[in-house]
C-alpha atoms as a PDB file:
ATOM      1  CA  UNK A   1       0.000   0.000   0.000  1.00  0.00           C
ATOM      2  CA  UNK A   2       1.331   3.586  -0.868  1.00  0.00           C
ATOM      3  CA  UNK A   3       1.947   5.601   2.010  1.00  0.00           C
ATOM      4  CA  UNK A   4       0.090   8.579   3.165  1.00  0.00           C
ATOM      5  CA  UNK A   5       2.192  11.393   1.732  1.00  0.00           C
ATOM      6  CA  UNK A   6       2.406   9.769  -1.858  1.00  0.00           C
ATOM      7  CA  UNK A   7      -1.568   9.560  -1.399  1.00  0.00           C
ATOM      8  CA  UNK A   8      -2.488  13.198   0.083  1.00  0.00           C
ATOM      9  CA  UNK A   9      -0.587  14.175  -3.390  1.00  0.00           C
ATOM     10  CA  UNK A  10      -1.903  11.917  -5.892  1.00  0.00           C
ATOM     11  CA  UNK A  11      -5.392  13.425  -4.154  1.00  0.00           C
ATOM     12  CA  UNK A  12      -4.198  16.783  -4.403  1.00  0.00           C
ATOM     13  CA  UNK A  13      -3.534  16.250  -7.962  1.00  0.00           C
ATOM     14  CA  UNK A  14      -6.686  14.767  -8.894  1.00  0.00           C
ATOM     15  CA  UNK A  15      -8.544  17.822  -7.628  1.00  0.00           C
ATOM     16  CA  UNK A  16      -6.518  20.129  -9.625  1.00  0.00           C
ATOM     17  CA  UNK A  17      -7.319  18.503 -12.422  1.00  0.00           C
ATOM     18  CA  UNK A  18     -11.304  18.397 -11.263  1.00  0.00           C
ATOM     19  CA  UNK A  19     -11.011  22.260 -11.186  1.00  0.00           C
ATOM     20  CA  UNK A  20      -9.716  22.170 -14.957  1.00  0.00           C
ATOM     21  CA  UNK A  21     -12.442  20.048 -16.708  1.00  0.00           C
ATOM     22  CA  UNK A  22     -15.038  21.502 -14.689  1.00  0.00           C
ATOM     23  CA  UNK A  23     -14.197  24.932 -15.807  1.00  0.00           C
ATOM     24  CA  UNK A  24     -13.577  23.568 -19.470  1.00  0.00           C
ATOM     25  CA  UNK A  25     -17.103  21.863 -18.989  1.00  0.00           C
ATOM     26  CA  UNK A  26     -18.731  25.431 -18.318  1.00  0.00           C
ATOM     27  CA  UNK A  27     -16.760  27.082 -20.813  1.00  0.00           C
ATOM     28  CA  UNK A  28     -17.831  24.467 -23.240  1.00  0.00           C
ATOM     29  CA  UNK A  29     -21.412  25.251 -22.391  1.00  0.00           C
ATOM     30  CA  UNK A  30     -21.492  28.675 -23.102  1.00  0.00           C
ATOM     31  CA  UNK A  31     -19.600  28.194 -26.116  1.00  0.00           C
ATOM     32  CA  UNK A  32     -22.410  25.779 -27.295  1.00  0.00           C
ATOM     33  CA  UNK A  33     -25.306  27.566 -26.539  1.00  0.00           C
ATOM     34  CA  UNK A  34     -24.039  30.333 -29.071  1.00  0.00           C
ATOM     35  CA  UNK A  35     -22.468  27.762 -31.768  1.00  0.00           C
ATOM     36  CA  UNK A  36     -26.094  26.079 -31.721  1.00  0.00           C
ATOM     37  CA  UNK A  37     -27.909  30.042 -32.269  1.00  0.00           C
ATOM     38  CA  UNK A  38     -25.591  30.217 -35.242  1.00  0.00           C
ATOM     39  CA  UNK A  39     -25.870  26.916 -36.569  1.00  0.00           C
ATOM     40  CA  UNK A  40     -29.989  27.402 -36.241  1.00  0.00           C
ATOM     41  CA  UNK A  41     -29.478  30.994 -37.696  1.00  0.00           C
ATOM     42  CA  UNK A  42     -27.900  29.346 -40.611  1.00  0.00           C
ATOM     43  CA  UNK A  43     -30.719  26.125 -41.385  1.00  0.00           C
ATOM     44  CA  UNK A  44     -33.245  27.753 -42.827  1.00  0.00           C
ATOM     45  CA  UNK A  45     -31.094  29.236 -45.634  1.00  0.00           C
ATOM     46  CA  UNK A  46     -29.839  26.526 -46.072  1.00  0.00           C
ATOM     47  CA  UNK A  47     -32.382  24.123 -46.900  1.00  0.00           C
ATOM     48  CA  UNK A  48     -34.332  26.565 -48.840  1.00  0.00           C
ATOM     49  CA  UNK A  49     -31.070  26.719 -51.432  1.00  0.00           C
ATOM     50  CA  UNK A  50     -30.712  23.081 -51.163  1.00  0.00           C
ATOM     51  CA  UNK A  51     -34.591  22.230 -52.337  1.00  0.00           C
ATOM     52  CA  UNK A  52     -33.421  25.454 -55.193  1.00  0.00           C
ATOM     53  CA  UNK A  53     -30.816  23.394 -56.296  1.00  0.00           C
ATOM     54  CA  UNK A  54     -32.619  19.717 -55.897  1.00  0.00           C
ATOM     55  CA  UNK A  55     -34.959  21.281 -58.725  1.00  0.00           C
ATOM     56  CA  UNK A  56     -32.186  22.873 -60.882  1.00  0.00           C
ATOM     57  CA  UNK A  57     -30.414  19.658 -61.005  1.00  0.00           C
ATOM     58  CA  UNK A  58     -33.745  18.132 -62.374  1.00  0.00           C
ATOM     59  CA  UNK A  59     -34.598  21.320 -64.666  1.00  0.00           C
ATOM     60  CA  UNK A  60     -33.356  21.511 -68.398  1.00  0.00           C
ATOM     61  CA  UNK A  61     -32.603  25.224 -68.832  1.00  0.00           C
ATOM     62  CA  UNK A  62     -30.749  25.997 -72.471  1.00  0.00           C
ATOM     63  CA  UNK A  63     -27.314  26.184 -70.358  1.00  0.00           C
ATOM     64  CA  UNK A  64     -26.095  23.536 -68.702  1.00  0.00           C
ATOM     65  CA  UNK A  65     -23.849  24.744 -65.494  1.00  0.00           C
ATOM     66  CA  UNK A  66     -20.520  22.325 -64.712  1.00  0.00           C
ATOM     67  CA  UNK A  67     -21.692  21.436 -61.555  1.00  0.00           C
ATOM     68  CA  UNK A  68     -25.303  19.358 -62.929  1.00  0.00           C
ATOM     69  CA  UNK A  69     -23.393  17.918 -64.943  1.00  0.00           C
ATOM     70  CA  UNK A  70     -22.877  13.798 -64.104  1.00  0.00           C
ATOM     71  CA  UNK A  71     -19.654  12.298 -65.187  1.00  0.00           C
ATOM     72  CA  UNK A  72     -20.062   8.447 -66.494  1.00  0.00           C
ATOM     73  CA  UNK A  73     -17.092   6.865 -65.093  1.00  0.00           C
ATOM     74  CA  UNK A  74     -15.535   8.626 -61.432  1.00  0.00           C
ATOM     75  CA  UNK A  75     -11.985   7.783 -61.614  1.00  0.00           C
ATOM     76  CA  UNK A  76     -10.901  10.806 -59.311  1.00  0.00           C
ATOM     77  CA  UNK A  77     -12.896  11.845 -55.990  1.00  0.00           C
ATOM     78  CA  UNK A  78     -12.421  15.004 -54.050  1.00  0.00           C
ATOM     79  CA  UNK A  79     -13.336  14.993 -50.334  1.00  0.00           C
ATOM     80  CA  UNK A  80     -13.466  18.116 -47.970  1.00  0.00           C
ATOM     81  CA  UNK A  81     -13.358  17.011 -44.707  1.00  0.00           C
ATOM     82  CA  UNK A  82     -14.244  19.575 -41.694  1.00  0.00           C
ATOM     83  CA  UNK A  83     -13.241  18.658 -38.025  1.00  0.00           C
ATOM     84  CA  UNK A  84     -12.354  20.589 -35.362  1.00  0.00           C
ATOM     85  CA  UNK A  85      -8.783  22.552 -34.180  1.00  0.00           C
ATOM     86  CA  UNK A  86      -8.818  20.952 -30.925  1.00  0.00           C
ATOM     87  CA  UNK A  87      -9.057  17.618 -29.315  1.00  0.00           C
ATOM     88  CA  UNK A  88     -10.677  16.940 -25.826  1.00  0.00           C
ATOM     89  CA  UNK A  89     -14.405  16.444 -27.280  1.00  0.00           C
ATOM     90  CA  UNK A  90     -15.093  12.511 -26.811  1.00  0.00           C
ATOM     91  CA  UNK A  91     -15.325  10.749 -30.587  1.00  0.00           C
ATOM     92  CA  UNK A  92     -16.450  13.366 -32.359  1.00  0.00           C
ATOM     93  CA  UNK A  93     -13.180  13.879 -34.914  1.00  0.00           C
ATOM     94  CA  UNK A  94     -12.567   9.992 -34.711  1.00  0.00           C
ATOM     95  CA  UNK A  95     -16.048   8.984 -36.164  1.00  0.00           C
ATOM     96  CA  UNK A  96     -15.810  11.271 -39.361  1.00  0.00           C
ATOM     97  CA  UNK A  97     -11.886   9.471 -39.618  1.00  0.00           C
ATOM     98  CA  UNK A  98     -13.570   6.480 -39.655  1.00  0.00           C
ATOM     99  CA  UNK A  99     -15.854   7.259 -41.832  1.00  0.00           C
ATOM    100  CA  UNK A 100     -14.025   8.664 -44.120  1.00  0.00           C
ATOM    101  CA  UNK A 101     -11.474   5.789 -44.505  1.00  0.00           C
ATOM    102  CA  UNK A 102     -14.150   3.279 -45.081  1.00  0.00           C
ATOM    103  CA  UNK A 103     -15.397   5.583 -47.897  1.00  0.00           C
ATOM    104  CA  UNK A 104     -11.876   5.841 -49.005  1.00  0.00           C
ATOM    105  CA  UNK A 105     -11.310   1.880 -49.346  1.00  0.00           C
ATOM    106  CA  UNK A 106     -14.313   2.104 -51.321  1.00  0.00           C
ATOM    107  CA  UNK A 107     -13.310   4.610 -53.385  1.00  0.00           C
ATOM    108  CA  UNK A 108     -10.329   2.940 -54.101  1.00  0.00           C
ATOM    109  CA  UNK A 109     -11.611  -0.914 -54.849  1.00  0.00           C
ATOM    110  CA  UNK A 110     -13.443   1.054 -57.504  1.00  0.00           C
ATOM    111  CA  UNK A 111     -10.141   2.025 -58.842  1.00  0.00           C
ATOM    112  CA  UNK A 112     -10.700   6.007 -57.821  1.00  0.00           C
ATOM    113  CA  UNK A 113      -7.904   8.445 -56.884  1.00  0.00           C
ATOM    114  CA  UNK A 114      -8.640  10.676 -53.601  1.00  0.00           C
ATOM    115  CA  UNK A 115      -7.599  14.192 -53.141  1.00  0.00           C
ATOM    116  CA  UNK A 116      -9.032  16.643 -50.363  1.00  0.00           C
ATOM    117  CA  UNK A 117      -9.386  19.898 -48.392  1.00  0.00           C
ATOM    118  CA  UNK A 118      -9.051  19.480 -44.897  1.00  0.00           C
ATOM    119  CA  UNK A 119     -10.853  22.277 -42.843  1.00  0.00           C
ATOM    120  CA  UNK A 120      -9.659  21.726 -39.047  1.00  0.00           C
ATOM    121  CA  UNK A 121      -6.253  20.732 -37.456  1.00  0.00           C
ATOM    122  CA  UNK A 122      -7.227  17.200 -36.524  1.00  0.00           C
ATOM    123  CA  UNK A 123      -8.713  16.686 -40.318  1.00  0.00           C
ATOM    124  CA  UNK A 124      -5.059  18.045 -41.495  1.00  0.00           C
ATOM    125  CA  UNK A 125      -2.787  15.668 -39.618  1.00  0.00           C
ATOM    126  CA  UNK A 126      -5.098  12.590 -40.024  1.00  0.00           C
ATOM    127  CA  UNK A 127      -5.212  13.302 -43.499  1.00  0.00           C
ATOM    128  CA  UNK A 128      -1.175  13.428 -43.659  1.00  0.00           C
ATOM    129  CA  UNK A 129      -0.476  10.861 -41.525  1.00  0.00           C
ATOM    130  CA  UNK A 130      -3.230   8.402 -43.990  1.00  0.00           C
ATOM    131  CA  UNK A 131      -1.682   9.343 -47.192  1.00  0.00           C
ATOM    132  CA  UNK A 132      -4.761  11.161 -48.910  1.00  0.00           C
ATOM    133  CA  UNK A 133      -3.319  14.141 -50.483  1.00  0.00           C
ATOM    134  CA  UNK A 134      -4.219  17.755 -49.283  1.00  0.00           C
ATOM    135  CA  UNK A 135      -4.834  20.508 -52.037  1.00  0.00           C
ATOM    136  CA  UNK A 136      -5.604  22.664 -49.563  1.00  0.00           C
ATOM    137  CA  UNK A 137      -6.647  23.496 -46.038  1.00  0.00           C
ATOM    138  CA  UNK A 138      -7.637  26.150 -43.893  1.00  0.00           C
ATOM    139  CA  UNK A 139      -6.693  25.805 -39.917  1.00  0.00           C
ATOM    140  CA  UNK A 140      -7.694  27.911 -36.742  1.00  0.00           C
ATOM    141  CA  UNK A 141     -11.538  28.870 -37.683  1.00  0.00           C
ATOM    142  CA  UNK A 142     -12.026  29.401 -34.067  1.00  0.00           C
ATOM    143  CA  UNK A 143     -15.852  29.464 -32.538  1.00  0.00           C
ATOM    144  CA  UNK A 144     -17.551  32.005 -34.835  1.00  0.00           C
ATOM    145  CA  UNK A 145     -16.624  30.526 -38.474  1.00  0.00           C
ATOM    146  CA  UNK A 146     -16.466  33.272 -41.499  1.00  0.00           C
ATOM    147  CA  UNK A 147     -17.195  32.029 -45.370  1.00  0.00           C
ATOM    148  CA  UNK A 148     -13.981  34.407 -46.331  1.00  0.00           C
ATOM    149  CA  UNK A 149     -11.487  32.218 -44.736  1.00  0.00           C
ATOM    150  CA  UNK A 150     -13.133  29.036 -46.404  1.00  0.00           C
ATOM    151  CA  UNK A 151     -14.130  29.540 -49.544  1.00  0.00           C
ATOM    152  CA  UNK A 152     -10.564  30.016 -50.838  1.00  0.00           C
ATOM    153  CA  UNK A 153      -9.848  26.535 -50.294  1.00  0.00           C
ATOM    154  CA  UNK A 154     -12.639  25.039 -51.240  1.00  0.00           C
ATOM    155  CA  UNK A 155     -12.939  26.804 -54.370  1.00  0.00           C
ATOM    156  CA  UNK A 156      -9.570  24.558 -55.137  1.00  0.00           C
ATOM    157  CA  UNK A 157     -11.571  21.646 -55.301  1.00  0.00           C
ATOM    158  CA  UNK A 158     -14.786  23.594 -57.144  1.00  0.00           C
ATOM    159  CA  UNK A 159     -12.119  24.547 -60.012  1.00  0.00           C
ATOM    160  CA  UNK A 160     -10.452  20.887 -60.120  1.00  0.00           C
ATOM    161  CA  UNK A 161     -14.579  19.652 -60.501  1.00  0.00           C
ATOM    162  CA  UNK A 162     -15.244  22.589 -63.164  1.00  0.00           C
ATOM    163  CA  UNK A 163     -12.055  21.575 -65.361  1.00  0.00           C
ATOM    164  CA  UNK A 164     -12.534  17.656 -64.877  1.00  0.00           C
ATOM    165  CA  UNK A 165      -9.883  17.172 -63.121  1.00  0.00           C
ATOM    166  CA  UNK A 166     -12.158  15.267 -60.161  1.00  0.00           C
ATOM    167  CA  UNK A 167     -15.347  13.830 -61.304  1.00  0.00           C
ATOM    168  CA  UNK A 168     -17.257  13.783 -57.970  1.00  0.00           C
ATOM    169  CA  UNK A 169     -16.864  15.853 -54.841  1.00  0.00           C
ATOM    170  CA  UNK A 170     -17.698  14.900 -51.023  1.00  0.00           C
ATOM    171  CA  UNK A 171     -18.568  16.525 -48.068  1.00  0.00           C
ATOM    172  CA  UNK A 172     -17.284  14.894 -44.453  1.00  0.00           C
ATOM    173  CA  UNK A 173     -18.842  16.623 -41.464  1.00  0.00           C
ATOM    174  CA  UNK A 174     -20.502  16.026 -37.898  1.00  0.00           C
ATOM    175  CA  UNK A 175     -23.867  16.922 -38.250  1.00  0.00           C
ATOM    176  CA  UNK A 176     -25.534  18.374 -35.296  1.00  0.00           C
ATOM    177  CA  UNK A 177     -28.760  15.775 -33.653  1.00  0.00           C
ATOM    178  CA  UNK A 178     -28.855  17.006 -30.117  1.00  0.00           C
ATOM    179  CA  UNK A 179     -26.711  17.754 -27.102  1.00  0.00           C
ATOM    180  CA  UNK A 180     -26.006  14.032 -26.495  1.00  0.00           C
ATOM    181  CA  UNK A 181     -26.279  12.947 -29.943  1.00  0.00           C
ATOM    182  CA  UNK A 182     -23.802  13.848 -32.875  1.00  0.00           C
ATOM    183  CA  UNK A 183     -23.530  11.735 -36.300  1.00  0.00           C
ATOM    184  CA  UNK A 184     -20.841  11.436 -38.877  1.00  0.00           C
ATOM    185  CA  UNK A 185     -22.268  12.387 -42.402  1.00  0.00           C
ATOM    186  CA  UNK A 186     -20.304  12.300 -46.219  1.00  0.00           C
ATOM    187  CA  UNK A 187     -23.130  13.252 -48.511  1.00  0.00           C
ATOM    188  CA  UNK A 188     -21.931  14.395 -52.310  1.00  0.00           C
ATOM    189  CA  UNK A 189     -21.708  17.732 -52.852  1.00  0.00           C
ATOM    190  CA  UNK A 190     -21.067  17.831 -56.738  1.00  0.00           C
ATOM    191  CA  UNK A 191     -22.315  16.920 -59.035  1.00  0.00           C
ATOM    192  CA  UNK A 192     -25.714  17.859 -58.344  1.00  0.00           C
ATOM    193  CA  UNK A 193     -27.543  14.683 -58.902  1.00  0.00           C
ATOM    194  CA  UNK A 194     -30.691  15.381 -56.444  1.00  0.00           C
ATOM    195  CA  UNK A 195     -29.189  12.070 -54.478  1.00  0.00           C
ATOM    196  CA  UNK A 196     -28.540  13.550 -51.791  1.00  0.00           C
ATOM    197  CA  UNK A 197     -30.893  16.814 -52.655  1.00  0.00           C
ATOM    198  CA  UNK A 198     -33.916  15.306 -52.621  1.00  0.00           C
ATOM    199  CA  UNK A 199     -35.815  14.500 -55.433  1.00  0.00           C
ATOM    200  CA  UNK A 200     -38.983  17.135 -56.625  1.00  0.00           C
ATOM    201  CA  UNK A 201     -42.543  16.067 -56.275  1.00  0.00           C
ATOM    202  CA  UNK A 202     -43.163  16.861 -60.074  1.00  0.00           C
ATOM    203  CA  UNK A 203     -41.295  18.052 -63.141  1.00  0.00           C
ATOM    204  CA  UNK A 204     -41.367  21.534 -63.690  1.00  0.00           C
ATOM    205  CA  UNK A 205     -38.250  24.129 -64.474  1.00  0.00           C
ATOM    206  CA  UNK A 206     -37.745  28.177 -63.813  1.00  0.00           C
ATOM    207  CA  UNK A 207     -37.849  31.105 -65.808  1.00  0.00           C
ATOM    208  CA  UNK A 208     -34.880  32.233 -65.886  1.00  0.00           C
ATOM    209  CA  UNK A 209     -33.846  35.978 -65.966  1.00  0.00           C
ATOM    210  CA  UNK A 210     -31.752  37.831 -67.671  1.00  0.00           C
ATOM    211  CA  UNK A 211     -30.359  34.255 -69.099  1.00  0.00           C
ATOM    212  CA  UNK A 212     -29.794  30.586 -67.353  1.00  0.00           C
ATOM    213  CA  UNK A 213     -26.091  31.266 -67.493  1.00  0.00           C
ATOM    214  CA  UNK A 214     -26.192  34.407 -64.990  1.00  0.00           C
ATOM    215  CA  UNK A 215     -28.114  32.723 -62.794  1.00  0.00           C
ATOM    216  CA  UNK A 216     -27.297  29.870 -62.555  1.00  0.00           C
ATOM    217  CA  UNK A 217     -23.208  30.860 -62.241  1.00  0.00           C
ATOM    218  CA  UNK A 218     -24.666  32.991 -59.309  1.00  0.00           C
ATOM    219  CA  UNK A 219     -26.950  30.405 -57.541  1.00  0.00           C
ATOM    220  CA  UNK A 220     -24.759  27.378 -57.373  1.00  0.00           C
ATOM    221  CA  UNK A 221     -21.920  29.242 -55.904  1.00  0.00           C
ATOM    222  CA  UNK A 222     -24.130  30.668 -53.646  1.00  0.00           C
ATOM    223  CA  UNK A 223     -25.724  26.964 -53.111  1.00  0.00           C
ATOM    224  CA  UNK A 224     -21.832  25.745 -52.160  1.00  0.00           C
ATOM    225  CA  UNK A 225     -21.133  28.266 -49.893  1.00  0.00           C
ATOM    226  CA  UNK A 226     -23.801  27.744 -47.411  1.00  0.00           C
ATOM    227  CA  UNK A 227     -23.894  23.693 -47.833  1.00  0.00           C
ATOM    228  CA  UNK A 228     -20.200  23.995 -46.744  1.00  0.00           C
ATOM    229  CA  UNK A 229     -20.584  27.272 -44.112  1.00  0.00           C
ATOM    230  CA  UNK A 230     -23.630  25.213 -42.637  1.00  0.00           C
ATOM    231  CA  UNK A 231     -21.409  22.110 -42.204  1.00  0.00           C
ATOM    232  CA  UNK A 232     -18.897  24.213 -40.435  1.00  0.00           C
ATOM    233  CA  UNK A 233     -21.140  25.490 -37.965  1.00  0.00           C
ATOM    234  CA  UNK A 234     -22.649  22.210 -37.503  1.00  0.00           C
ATOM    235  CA  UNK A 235     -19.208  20.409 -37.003  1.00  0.00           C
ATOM    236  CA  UNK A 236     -18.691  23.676 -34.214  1.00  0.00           C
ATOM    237  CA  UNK A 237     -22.077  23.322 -32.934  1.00  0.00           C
ATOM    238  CA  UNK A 238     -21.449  19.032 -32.336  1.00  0.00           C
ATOM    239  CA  UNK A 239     -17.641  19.700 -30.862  1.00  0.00           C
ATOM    240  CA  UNK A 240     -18.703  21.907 -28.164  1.00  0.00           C
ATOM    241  CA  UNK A 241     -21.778  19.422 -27.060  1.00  0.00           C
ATOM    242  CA  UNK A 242     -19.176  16.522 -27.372  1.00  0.00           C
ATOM    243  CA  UNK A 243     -16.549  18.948 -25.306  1.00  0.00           C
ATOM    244  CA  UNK A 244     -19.237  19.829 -22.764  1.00  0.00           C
ATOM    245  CA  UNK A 245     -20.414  15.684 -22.189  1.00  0.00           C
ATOM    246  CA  UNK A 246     -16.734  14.718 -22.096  1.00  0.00           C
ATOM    247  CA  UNK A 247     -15.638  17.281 -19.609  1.00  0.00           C
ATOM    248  CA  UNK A 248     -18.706  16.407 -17.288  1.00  0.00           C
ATOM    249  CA  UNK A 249     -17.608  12.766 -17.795  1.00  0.00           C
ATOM    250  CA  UNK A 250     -14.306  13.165 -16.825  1.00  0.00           C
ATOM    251  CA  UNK A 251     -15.010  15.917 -13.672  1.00  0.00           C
ATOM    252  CA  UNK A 252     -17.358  12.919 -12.908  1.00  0.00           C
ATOM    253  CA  UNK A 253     -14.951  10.117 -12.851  1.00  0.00           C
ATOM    254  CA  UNK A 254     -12.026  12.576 -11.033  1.00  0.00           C
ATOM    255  CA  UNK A 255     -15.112  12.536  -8.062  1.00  0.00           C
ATOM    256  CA  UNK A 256     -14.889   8.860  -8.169  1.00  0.00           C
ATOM    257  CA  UNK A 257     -11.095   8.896  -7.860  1.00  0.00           C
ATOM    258  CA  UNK A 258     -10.634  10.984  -5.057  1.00  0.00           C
ATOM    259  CA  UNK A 259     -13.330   9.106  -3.483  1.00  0.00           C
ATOM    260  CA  UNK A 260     -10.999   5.677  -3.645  1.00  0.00           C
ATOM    261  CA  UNK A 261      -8.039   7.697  -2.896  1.00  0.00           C
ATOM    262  CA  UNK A 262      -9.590   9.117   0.257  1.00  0.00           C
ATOM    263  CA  UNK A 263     -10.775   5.579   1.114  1.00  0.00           C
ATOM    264  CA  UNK A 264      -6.949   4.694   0.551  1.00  0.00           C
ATOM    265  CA  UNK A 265      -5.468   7.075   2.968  1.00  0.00           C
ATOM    266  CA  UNK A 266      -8.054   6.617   5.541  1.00  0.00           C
ATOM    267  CA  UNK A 267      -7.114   2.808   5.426  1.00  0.00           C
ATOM    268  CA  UNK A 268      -3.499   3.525   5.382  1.00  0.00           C
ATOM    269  CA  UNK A 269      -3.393   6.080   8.370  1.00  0.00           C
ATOM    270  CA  UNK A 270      -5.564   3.467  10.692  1.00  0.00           C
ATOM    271  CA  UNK A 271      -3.106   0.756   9.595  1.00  0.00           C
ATOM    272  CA  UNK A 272      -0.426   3.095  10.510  1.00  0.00           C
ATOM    273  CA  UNK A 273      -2.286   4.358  14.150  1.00  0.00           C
ATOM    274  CA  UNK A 274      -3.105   0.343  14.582  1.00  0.00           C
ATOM    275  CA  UNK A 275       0.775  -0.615  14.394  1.00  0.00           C
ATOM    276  CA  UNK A 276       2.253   2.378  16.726  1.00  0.00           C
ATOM    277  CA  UNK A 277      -0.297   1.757  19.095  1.00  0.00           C
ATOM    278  CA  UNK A 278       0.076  -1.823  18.843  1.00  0.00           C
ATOM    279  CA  UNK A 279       4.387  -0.984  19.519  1.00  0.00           C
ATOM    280  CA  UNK A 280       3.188   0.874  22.585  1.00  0.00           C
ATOM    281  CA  UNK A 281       1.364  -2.118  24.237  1.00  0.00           C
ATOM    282  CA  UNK A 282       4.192  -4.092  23.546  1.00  0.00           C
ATOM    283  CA  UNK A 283       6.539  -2.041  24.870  1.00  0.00           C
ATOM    284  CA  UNK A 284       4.809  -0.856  28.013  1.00  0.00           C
ATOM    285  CA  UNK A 285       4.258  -4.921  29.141  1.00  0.00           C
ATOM    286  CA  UNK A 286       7.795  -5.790  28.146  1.00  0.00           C
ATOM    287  CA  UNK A 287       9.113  -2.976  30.859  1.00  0.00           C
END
């Protein structure tokens, strides 16, 4: 049994660390209140652009925009992949790893090429350590995310899709379910095949104004920029719940620890009040 000193310090130690996650676990829960304001902010928009472009990829305007149009064979696959900066939130970057390797060896045993954009810190060294290359990458978003800093990256892979150069590009992100709940998603992001989209109740097309080239050019870029700015503040939204959860689990646990180490020491020091008082009584009846 350790003795009481090396005890009272491991103790001491323990509830040092306590202090830590506990504050990180409060710090974490402001932060997520506000990342899940923005990320509801930014849903609406969103969806209403996505059900837009679900229609336009099942319209048949006289110009036909890069980005509807379906390649026949997918030999090369671009991936951007959005984690967060920062570790300490649970298995939130770990599932969309996974996820994205098992996509990857899928990719592959079709005889596809990866290449992608990693937006996060975690996203960039997996991504290096794996082997997929990285075109590009954009690192240090912090809590309040802002389109500028992302869309000159991504527009890497939007060019490499425009000029054939990838024939299919995928979006790898922690969507947002709840505070406890957080899931993995890759859904495809170009071409615009209504897959993913959703699919329109009936056939009908726009009118199109001044010509389907303008506005098209202008809606689809606009369409990619909030898909991928909603993903970002999803992906922030889901790290701080999985930040808050894993800090309460592990102030939790610390409890538990001091609780065994105080249960430790108590049992040491009687052992250690038994056996002097136990010397006494011997030597008081051997005088």
């Amino acid at each position: 049994m350790a003795g009481s000193k090396e005890i009272r310090t491991k103790i001491k130690s323990v509830e040092n660390t306590r202090k830590i996650t506990k504050a990180m676990e409060m710090v974490a829960a402001a932060k997520m209140r506000k990342a899940q304001e923005r990320m509801r902010a930014a849903r609406p928009y969103g969806e209403k652009i996505r059900s837009v472009a679900a229609n336009l990829s099942h319209a048949n305007p006289d110009y036909k925009h890069p980005f509807l149009m379906k390649r026949d064979l997918v030999r090369n696959i671009g991936v951007i992949m959005v984690t967060s900066d920062k570790g300490l939130c649970g298995g939130l970057n770990t599932n969309v790893m996974r996820l994205l390797v098992n996509k990857v060896k899928e990719w592959e045993g079709g005889n596809a090429k990866v290449q992608a954009t990693a937006i996060g810190a975690k996203g960039f060294s997996f991504l290096q350590r794996y082997g997929i290359p990285v075109v590009s990458h954009v690192l240090g978003l912090g809590d309040k995310p802002h389109l500028d800093k992302m869309i000159g990256p991504v527009k890497i892979q939007l060019d490499a899709f425009s000029e054939g150069k990838i024939d299919a590009l995928y979006l790898c992100y922690t969507q947002f379910i709840n505070t406890m709940k957080q899931e993995a998603v890759c859904e495809q992001l170009l071409p615009l095949t209504g897959d993913k989209l959703g699919v329109p109740d009936s056939s009908w097309d726009y009118i199109y104004e001044p010509d389907p080239q303008v506005v098209l050019d202008e809606l689809l870029v606009r369409y990619v920029e909030a898909i991928i700015y909603q993903a970002v503040s999803e992906n922030i939204a889901s790290e701080q719940s999985a930040r808050m959860v894993a800090m309460k689990s592990a102030t939790d646990n610390a409890k538990k620890v001091i609780d065994d180490l105080k249960l430790t020491y108590n049992k040491a020091r009687q052992a250690a009040i038994t056996k002097e008082l136990s010397e006494i009584v011997g030597g008081a009846a051997a005088v």
